[in-house]
N, C-alpha and C. Protein backbone atom coordinates (compact mmCIF):
# COMPACT_ATOMS: atom_id res chain seq x y z
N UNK A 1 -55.37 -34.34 93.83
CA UNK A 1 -56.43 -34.52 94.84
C UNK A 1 -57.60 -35.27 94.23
N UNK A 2 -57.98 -36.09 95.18
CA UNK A 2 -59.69 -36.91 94.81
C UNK A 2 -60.43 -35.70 94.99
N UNK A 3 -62.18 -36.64 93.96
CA UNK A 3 -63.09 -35.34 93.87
C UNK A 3 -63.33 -35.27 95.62
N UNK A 4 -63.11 -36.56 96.12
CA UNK A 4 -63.98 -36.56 97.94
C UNK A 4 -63.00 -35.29 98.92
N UNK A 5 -61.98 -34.71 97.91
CA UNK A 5 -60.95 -33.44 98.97
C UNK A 5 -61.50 -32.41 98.34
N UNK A 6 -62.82 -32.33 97.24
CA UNK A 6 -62.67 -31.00 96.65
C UNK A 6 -64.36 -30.75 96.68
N UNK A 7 -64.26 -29.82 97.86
CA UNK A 7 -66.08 -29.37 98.40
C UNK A 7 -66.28 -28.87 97.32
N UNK A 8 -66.01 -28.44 96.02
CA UNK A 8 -66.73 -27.54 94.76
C UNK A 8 -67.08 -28.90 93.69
N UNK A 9 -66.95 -29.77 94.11
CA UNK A 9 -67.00 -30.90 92.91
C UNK A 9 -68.91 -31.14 92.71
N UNK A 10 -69.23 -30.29 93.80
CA UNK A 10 -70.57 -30.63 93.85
C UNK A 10 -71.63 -29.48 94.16
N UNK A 11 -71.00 -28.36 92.89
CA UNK A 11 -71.47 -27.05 92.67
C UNK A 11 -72.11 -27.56 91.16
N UNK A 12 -73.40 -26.80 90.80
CA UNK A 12 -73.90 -27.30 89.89
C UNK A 12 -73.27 -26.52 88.25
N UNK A 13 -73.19 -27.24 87.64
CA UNK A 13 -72.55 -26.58 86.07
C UNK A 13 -72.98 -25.16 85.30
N UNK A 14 -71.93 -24.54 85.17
CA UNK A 14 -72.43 -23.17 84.65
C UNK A 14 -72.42 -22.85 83.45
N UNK A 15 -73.61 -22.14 82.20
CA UNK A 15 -72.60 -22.11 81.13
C UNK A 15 -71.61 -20.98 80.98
N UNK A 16 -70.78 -21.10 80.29
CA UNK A 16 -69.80 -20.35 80.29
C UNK A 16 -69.98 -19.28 79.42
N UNK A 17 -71.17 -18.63 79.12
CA UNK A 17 -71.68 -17.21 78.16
C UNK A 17 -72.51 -16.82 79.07
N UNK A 18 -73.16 -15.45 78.89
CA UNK A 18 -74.08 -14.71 79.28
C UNK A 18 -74.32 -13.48 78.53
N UNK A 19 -75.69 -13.37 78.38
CA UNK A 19 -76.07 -12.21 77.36
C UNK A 19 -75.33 -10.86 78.54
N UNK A 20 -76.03 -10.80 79.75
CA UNK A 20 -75.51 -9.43 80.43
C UNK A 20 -74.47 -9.97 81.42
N UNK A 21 -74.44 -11.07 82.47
CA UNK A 21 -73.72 -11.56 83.32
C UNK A 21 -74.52 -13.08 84.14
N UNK A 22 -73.31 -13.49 83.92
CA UNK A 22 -73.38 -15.07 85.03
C UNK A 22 -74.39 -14.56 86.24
N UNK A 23 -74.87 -13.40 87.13
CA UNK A 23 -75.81 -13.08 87.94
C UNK A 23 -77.04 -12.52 87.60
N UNK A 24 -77.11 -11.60 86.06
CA UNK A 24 -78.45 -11.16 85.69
C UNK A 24 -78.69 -12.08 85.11
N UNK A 25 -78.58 -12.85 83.95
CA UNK A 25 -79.33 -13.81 83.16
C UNK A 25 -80.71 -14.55 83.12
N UNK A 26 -80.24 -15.07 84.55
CA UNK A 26 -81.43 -16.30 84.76
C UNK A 26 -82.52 -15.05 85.38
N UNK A 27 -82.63 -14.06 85.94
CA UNK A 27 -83.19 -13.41 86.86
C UNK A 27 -83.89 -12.15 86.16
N UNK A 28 -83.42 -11.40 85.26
CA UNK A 28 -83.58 -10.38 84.40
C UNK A 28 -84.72 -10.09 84.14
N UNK A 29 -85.56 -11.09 83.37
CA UNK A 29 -87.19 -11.24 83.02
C UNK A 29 -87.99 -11.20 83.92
N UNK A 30 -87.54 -11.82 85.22
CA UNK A 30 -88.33 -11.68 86.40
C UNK A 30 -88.38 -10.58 87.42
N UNK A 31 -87.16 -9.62 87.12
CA UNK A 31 -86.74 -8.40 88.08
C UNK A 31 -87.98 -7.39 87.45
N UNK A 32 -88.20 -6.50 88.68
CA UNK A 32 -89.55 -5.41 88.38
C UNK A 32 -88.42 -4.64 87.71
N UNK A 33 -89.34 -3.41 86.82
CA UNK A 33 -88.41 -2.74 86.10
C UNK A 33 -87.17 -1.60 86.70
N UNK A 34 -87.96 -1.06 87.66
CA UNK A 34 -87.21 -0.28 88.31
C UNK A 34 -85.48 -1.54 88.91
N UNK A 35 -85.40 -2.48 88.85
CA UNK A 35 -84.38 -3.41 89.37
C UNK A 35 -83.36 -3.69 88.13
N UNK A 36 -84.07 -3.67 86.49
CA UNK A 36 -83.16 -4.36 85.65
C UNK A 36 -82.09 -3.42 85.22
N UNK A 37 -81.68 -2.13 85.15
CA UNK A 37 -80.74 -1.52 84.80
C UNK A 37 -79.56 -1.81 85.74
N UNK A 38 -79.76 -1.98 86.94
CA UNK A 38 -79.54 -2.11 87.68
C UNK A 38 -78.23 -3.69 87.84
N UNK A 39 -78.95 -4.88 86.94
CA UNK A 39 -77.91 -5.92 86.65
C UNK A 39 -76.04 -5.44 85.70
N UNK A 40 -76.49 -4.62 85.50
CA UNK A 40 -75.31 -3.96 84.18
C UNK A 40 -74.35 -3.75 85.08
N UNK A 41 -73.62 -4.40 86.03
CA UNK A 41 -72.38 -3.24 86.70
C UNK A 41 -71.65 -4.59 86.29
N UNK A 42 -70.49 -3.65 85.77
CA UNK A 42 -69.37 -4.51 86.06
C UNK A 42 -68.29 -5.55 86.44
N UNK A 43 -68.69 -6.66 85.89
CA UNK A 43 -67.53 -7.83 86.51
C UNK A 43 -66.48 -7.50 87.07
N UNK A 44 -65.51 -6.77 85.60
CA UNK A 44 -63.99 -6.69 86.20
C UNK A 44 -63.59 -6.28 87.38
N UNK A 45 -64.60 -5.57 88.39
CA UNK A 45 -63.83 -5.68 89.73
C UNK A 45 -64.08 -6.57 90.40
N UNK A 46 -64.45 -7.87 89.80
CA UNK A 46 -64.10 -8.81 90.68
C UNK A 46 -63.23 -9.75 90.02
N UNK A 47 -62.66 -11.05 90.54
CA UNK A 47 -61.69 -11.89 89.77
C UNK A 47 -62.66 -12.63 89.05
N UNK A 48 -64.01 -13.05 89.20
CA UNK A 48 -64.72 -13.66 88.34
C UNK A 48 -64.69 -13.53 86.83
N UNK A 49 -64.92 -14.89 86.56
CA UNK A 49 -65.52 -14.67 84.59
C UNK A 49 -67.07 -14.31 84.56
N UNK A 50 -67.19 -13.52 84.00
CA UNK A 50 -68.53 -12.57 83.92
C UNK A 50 -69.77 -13.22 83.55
N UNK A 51 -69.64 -14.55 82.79
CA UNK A 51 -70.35 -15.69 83.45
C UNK A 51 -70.46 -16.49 84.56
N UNK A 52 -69.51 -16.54 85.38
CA UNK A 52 -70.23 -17.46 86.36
C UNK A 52 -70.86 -16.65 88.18
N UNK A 53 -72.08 -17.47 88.09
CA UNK A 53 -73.23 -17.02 88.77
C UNK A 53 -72.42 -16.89 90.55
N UNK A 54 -71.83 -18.22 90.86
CA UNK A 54 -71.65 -18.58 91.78
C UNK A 54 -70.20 -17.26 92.49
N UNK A 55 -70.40 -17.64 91.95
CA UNK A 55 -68.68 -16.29 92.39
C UNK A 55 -68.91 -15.01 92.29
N UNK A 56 -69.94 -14.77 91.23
CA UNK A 56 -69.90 -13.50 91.30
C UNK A 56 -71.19 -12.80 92.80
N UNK A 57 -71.93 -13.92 93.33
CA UNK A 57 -72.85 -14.05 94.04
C UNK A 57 -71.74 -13.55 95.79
N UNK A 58 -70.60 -14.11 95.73
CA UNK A 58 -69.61 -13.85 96.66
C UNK A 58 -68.92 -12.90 96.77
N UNK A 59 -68.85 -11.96 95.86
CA UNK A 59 -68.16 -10.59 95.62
C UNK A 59 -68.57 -9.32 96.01
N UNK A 60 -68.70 -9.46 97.35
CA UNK A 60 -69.29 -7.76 98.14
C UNK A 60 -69.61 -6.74 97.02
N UNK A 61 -68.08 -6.88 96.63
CA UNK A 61 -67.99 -5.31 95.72
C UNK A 61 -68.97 -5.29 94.37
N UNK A 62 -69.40 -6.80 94.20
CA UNK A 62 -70.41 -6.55 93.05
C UNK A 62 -71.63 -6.69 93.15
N UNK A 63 -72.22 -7.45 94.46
CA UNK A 63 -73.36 -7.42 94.78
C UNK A 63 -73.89 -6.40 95.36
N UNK A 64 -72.62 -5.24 96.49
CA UNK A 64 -73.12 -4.11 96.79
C UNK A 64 -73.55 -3.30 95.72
N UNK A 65 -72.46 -3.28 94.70
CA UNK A 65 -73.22 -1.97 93.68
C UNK A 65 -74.78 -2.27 92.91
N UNK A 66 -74.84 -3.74 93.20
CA UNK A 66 -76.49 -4.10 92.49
C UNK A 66 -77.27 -3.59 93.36
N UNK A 67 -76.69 -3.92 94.64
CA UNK A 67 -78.09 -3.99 96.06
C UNK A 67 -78.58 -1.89 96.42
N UNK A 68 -77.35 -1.29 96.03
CA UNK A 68 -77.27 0.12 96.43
C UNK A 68 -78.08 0.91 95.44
N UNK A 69 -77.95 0.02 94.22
CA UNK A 69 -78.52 0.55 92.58
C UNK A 69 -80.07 0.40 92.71
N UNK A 70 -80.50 -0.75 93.29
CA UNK A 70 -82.02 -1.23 93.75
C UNK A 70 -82.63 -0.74 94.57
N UNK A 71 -81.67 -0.47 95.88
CA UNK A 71 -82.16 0.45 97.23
C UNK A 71 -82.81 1.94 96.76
N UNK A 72 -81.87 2.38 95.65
CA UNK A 72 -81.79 3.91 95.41
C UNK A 72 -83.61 3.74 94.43
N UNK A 73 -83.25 3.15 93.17
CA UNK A 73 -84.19 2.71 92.42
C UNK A 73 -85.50 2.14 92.33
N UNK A 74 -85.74 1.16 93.22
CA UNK A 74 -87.04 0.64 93.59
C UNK A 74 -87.57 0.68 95.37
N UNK A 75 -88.76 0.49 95.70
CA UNK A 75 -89.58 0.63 96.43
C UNK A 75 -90.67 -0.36 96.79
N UNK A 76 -90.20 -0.96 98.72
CA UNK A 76 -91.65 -1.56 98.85
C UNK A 76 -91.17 -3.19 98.23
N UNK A 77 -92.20 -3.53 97.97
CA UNK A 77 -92.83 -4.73 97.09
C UNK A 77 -91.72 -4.95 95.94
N UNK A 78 -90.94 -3.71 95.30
CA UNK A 78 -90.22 -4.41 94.31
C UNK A 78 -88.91 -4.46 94.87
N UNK A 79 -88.27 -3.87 95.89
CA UNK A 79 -87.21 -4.33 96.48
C UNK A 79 -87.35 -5.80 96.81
N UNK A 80 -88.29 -6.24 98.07
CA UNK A 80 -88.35 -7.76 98.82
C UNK A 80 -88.25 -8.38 96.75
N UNK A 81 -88.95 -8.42 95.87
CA UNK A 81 -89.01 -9.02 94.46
C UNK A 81 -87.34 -9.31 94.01
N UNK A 82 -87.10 -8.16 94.15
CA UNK A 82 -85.40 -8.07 93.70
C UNK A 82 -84.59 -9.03 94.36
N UNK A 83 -84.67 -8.62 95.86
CA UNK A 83 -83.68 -9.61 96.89
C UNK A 83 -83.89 -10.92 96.25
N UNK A 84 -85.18 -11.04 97.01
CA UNK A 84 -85.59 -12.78 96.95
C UNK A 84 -84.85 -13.47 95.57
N UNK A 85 -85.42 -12.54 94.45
CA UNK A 85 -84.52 -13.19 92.81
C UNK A 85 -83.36 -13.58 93.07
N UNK A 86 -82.40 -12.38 93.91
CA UNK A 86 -81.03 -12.17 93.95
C UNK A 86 -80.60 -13.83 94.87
N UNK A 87 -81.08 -13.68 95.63
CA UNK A 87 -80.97 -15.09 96.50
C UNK A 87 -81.14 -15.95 96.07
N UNK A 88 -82.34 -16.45 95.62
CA UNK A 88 -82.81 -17.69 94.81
C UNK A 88 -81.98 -17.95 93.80
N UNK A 89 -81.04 -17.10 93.00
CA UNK A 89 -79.63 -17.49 91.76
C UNK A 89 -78.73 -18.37 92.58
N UNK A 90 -78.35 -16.79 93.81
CA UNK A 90 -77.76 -17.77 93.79
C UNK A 90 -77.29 -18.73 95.19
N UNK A 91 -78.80 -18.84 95.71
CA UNK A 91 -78.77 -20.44 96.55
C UNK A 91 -78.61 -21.22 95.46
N UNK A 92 -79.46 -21.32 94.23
CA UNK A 92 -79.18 -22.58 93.12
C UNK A 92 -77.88 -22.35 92.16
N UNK A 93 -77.17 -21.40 92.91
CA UNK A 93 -75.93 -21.80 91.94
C UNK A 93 -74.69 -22.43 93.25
N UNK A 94 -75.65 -22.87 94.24
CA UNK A 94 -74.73 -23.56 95.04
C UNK A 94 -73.68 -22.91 96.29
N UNK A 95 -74.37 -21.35 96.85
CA UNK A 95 -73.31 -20.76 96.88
C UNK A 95 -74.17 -20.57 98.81
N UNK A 96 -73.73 -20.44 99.52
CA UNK A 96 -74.07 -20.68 101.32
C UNK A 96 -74.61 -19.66 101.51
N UNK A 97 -75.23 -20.00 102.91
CA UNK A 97 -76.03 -18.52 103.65
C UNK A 97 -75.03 -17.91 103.78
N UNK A 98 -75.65 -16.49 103.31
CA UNK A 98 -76.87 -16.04 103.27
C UNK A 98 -76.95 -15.81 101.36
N UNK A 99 -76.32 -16.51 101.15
CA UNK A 99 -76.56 -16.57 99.48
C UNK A 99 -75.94 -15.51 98.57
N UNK A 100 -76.30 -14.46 98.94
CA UNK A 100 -76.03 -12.83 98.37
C UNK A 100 -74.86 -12.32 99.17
N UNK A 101 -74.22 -12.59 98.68
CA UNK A 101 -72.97 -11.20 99.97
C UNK A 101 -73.09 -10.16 99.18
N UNK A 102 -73.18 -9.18 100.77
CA UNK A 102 -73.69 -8.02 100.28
C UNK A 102 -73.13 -7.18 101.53
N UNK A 103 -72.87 -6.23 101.22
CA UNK A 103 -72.42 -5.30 102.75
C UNK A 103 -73.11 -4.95 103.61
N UNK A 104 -72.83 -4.76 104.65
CA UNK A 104 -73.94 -4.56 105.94
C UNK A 104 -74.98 -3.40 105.47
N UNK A 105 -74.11 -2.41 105.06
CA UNK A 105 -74.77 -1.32 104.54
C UNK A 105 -75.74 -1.42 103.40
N UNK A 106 -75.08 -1.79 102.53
CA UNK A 106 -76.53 -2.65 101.64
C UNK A 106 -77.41 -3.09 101.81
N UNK A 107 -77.10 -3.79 102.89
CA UNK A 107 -78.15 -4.76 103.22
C UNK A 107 -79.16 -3.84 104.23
N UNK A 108 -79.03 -3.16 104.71
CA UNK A 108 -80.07 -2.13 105.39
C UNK A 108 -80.50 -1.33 104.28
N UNK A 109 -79.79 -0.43 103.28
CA UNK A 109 -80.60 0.05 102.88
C UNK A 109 -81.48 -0.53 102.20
N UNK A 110 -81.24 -1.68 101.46
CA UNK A 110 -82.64 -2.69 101.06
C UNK A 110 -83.40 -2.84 101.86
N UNK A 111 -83.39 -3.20 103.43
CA UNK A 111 -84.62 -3.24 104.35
C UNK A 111 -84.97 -1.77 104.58
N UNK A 112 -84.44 -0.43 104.57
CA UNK A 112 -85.22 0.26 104.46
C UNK A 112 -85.84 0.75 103.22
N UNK A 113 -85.33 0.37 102.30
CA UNK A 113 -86.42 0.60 100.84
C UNK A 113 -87.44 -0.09 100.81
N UNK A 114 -87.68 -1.37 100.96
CA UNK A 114 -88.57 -2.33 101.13
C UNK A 114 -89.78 -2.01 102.07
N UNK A 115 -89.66 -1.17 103.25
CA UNK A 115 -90.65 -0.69 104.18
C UNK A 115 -91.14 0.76 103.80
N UNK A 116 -89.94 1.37 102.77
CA UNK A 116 -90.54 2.21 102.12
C UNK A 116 -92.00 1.55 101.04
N UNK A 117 -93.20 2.26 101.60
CA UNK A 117 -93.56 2.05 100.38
C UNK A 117 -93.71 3.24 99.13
N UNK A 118 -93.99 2.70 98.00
CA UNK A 118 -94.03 4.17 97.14
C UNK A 118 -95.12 4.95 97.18
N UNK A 119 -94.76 6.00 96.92
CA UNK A 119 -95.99 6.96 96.69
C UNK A 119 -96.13 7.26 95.74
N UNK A 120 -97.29 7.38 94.48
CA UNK A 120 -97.55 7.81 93.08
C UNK A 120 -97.82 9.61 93.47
């Protein structure tokens, strides 16, 4: 096949290491604290190489256990912080709306953590 039959020819280059994973890396330093333990789950249930951003951004089963880990964990202001990171990877790793797959259920309980705000 030509590159003009192959829609991935024009996904941007990944490297192929990562200190924690192809999805925490770029994002890690910028996640509030209550969010960074939270990057550590597991590749192998997905078919991805544990470096790359873009695929692993497509994998329900791995973005739910981040999004459920964050919901439980942070509050308010550092949830919307978390998402937005989570999105922003990986819209720039080339990957379609809504960027993050994530389960329906996930995805609410992040909007209701987010309206949670915290209480000290």
């Amino acid at each position: 096949t030509s590159s003009t039959d192959n829609p991935y020819t024009q996904y941007p280059s990944v490297a192929k290491t990562a200190s924690i994973n192809g999805f925490a890396d770029k994002i890690y330093d910028d996640l509030p604290p209550c969010a960074q333990p939270c990057m550590f789950q597991n590749t192998g249930i997905t078919p991805c190489p544990y470096w790359d951003t873009g695929c692993l951004c497509v994998m329900p089963q791995f973005g739910g256990l981040i999004g459920d880990c964050i919901a439980d964990a942070c509050r308010g202001e550092e949830v919307s912080v978390a998402t937005s990171l989570a999105i922003s990877i990986c819209s720039s790793a080339g990957v379609w709306e809504p960027y993050w797959m994530i389960p329906a259920s996930v995805s609410e309980a992040l909007a209701s953590a987010a309206a949670d705000v915290a209480t000290a």
